[in-house]
C-alpha atoms as a PDB file:
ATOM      1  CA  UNK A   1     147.644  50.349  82.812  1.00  0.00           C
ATOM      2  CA  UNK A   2     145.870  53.731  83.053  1.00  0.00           C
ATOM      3  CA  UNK A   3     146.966  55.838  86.473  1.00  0.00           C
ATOM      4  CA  UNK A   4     144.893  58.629  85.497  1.00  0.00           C
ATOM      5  CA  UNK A   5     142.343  59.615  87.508  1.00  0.00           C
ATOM      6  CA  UNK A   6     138.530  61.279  86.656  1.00  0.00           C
ATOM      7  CA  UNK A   7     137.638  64.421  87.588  1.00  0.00           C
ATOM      8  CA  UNK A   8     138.124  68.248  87.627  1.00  0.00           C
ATOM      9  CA  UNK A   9     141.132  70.290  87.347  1.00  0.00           C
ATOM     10  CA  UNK A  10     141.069  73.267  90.001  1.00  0.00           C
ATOM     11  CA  UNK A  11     141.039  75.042  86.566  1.00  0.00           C
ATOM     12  CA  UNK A  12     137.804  73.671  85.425  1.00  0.00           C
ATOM     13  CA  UNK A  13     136.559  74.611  88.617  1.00  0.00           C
ATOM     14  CA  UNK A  14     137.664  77.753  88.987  1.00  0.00           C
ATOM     15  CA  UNK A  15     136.058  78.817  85.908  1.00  0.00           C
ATOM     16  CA  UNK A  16     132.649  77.460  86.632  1.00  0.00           C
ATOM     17  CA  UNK A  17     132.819  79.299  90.425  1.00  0.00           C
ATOM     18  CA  UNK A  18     133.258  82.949  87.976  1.00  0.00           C
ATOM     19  CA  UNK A  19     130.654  81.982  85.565  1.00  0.00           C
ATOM     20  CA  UNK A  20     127.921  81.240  87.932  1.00  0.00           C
ATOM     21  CA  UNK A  21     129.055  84.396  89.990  1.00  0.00           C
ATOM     22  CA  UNK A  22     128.505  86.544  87.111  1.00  0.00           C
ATOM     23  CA  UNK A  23     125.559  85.113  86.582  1.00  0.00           C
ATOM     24  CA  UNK A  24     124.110  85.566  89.902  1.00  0.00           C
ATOM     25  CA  UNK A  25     124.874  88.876  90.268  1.00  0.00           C
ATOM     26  CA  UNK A  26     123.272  89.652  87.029  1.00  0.00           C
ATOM     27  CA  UNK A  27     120.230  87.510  88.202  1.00  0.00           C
ATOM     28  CA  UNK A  28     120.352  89.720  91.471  1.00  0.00           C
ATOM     29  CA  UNK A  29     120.337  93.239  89.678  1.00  0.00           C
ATOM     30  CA  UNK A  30     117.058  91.539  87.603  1.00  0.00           C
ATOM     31  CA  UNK A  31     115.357  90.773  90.696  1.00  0.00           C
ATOM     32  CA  UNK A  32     115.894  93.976  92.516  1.00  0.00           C
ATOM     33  CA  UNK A  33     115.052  96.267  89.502  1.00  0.00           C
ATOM     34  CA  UNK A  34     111.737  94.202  88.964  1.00  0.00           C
ATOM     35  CA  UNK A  35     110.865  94.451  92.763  1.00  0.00           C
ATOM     36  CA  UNK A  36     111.178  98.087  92.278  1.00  0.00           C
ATOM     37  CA  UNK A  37     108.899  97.859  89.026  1.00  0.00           C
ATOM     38  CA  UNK A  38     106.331  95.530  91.098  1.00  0.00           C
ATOM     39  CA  UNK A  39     106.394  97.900  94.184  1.00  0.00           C
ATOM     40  CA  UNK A  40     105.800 100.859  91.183  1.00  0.00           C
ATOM     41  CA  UNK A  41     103.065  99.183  89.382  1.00  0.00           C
ATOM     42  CA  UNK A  42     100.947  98.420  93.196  1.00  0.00           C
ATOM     43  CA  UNK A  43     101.315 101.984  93.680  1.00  0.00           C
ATOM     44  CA  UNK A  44      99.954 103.288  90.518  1.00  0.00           C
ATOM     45  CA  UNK A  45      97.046 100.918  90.926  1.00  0.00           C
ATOM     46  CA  UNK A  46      96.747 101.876  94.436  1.00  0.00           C
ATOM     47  CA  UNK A  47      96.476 105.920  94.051  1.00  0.00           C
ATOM     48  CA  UNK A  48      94.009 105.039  91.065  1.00  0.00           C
ATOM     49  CA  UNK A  49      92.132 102.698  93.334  1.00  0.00           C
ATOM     50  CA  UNK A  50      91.953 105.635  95.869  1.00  0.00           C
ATOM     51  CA  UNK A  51      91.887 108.750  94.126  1.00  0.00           C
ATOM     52  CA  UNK A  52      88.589 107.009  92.366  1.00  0.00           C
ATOM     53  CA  UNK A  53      86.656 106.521  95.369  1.00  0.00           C
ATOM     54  CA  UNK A  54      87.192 110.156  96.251  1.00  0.00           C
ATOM     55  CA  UNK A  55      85.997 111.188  93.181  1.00  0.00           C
ATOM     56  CA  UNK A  56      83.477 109.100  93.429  1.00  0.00           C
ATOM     57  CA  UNK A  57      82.062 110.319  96.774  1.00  0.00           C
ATOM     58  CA  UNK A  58      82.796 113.780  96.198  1.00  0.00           C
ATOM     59  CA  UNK A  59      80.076 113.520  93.338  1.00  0.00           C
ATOM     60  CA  UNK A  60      78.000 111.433  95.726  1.00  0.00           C
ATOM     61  CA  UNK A  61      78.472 114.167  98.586  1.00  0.00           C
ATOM     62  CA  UNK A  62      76.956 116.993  95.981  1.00  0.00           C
ATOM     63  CA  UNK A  63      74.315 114.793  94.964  1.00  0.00           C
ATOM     64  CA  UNK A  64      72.895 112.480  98.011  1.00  0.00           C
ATOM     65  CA  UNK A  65      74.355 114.761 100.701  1.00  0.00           C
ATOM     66  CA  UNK A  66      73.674 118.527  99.407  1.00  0.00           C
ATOM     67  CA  UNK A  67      77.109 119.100 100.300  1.00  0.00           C
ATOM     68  CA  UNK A  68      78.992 122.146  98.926  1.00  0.00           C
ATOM     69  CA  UNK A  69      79.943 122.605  95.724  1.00  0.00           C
ATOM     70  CA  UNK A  70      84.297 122.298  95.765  1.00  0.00           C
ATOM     71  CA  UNK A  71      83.569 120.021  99.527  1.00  0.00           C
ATOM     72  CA  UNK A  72      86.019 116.955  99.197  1.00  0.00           C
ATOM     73  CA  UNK A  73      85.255 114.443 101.899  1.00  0.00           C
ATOM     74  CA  UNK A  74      87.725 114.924 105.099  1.00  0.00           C
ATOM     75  CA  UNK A  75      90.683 113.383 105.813  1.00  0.00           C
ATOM     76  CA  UNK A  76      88.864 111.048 109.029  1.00  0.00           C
ATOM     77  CA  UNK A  77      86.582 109.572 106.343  1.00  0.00           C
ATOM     78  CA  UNK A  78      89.142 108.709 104.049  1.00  0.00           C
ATOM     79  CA  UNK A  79      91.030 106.948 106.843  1.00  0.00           C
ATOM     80  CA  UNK A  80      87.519 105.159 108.170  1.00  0.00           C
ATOM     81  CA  UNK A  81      86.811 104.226 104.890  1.00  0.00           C
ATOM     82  CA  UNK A  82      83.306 105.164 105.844  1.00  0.00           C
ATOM     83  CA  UNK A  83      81.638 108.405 103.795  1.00  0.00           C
ATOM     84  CA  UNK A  84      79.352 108.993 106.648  1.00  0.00           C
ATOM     85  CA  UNK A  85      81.835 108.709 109.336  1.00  0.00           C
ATOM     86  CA  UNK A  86      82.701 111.662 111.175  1.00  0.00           C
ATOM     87  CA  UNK A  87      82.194 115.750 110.100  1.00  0.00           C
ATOM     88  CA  UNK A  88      81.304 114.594 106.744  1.00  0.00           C
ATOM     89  CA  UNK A  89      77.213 115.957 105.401  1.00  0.00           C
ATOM     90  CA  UNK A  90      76.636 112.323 104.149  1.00  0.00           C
ATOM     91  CA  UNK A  91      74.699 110.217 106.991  1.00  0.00           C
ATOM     92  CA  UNK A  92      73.675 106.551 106.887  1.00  0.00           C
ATOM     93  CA  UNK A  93      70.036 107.369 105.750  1.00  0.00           C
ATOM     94  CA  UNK A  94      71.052 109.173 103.132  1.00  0.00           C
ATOM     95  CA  UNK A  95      73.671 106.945 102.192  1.00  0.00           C
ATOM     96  CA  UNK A  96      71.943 103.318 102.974  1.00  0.00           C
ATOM     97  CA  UNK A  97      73.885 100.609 101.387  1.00  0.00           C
ATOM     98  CA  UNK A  98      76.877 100.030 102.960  1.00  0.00           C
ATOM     99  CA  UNK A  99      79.431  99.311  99.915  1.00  0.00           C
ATOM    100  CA  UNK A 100      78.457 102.578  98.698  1.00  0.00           C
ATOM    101  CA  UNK A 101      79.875 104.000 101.791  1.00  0.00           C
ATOM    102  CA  UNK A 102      83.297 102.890 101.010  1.00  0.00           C
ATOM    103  CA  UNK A 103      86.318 104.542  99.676  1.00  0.00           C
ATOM    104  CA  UNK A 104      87.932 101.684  98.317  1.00  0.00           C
ATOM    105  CA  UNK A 105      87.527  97.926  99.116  1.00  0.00           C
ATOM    106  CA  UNK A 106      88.628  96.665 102.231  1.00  0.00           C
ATOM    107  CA  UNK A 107      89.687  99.886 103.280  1.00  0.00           C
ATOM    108  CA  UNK A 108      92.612 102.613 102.145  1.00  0.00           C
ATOM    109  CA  UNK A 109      96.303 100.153 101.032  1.00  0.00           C
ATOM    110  CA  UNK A 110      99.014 100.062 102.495  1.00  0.00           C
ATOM    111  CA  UNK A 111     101.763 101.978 100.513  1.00  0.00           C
ATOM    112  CA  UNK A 112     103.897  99.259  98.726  1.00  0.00           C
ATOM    113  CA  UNK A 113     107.360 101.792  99.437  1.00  0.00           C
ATOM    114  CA  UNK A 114     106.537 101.613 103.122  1.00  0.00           C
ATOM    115  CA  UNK A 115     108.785  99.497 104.251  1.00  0.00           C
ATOM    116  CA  UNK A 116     108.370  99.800 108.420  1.00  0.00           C
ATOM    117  CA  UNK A 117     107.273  96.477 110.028  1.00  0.00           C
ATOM    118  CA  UNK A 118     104.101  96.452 110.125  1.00  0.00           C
ATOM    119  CA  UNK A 119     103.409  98.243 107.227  1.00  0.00           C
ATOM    120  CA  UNK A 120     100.940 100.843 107.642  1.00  0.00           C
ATOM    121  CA  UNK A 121      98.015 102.778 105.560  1.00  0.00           C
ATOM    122  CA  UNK A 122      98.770 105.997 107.263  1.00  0.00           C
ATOM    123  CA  UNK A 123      96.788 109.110 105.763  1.00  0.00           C
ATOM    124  CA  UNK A 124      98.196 112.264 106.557  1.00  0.00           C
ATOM    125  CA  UNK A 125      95.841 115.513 106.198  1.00  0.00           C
ATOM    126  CA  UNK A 126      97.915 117.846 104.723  1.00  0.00           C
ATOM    127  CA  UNK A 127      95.793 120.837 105.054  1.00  0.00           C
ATOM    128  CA  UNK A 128      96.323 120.663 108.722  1.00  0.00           C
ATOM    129  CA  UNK A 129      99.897 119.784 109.361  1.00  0.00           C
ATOM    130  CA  UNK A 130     101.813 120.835 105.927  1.00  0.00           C
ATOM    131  CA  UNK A 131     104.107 123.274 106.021  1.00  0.00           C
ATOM    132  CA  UNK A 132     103.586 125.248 109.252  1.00  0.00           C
ATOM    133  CA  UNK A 133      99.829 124.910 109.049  1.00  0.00           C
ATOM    134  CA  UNK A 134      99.356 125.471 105.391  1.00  0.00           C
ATOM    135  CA  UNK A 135      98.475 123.505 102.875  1.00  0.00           C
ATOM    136  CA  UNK A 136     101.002 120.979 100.880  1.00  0.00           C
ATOM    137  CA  UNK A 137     101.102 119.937  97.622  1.00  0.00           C
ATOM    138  CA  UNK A 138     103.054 117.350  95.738  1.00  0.00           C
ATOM    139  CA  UNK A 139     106.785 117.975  95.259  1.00  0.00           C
ATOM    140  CA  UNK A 140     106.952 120.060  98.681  1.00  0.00           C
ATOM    141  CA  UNK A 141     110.366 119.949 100.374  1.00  0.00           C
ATOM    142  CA  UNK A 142     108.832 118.442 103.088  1.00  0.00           C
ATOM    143  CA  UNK A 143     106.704 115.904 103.694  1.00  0.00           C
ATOM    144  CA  UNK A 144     103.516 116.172 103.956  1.00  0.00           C
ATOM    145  CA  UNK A 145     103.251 115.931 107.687  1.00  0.00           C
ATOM    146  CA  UNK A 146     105.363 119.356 107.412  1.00  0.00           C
ATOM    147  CA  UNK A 147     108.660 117.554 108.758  1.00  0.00           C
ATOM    148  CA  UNK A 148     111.960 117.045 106.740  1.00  0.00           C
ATOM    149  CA  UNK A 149     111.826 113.670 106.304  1.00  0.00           C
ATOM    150  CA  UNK A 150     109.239 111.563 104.391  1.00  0.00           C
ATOM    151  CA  UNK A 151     107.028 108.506 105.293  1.00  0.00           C
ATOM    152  CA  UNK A 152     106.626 106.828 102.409  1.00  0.00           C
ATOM    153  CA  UNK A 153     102.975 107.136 103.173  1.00  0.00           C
ATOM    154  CA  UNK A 154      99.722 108.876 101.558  1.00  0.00           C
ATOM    155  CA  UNK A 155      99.064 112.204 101.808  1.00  0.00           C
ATOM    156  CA  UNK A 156      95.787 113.763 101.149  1.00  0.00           C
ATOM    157  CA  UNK A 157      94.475 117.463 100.682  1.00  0.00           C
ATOM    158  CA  UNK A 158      90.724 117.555 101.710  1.00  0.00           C
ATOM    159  CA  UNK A 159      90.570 120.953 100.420  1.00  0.00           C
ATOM    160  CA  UNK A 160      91.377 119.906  96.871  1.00  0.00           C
ATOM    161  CA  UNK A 161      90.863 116.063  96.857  1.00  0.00           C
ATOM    162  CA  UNK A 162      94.425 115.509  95.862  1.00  0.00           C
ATOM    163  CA  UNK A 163      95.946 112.127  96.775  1.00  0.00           C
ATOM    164  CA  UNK A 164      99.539 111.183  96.247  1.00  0.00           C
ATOM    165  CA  UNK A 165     102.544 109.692  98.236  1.00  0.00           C
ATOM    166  CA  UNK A 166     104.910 111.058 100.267  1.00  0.00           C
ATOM    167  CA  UNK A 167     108.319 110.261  99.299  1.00  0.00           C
ATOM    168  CA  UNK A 168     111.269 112.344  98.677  1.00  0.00           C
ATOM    169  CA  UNK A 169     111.573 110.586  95.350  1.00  0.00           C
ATOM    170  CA  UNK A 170     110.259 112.536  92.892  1.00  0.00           C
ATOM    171  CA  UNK A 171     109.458 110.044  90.714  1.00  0.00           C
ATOM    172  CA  UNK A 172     106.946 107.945  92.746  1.00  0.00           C
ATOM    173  CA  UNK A 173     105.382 111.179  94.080  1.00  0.00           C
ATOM    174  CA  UNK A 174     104.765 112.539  90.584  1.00  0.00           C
ATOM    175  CA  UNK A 175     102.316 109.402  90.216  1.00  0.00           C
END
């Protein structure tokens, strides 16, 4: 007769428990570093989404709108997603379909790095709250709202059309 039972040793086990931790933890670093990729890549397209639109109505604002030559459209446009919103030269009659009114598609994106709940599309003028009332630029030591720490937000420079994010790491902001 046979007395020997089936199954594992606490070996056997043992050894499969460390394999598939190793593997999940290498299977966790993956994930993480392509969520940081992903977050990356929505950004990129994001400033280029933006940073087209004001290029776009800055040419329309010297052509349709006889605005100023150097006159990037203000910060409370960008945020209304609307050329002809607020102290802008651009007006509805000059500017009469509505798409062509429009920054960026269904309105300015929210920043993929900010990670408050809900995420917001915060645009911060940084012509009138950088540094102590002067203007900011990328790679400031402080944000762009002047203060020490960062939003992980947009910031935008009506005075030069310059659009980029706020973040202490260099690396996203150089975008």
């Amino acid at each position: 007769m046979n007395n020997r039972e089936k199954g594992f040793t606490l070996i056997e086990i043992l050894m499969v428990l460390v394999l598939v931790g190793i593997l999940a933890a290498v299977a966790i670093n993956s994930f993480i570093n392509f969520r940081d990729e992903a977050r990356t890549a929505a950004l990129q397209s994001n400033l280029a989404a933006v940073r087209a639109g004001i290029a776009a109505q800055y040419s329309q604002m010297q052509l349709r709108c006889n605005a100023a030559t150097g006159t990037f459209p203000p910060t409370a446009n960008l945020v209304a997603n609307n050329i002809t919103n607020g102290a802008t030269p651009c007006t509805t009659a000059q500017v009469t379909i509505a798409t062509e009114r429009e920054f960026v598609s269904g309105g300015i994106p929210v920043s993929p790095w900010d990670d408050t709940q809900p995420p917001q599309n915060t645009v911060t003028d940084c012509v009138a709250t950088g540094g102590g009332g002067a203007a900011c630029t990328k790679g400031d030591a402080t944000g762009c709202g002047g203060a020490a720490t960062f939003s992980e937000a947009w910031c935008y420079n009506p005075g030069t059309g310059d659009f980029w994010m706020d973040s202490a790491t260099a690396a996203r902001e150089a975008l």
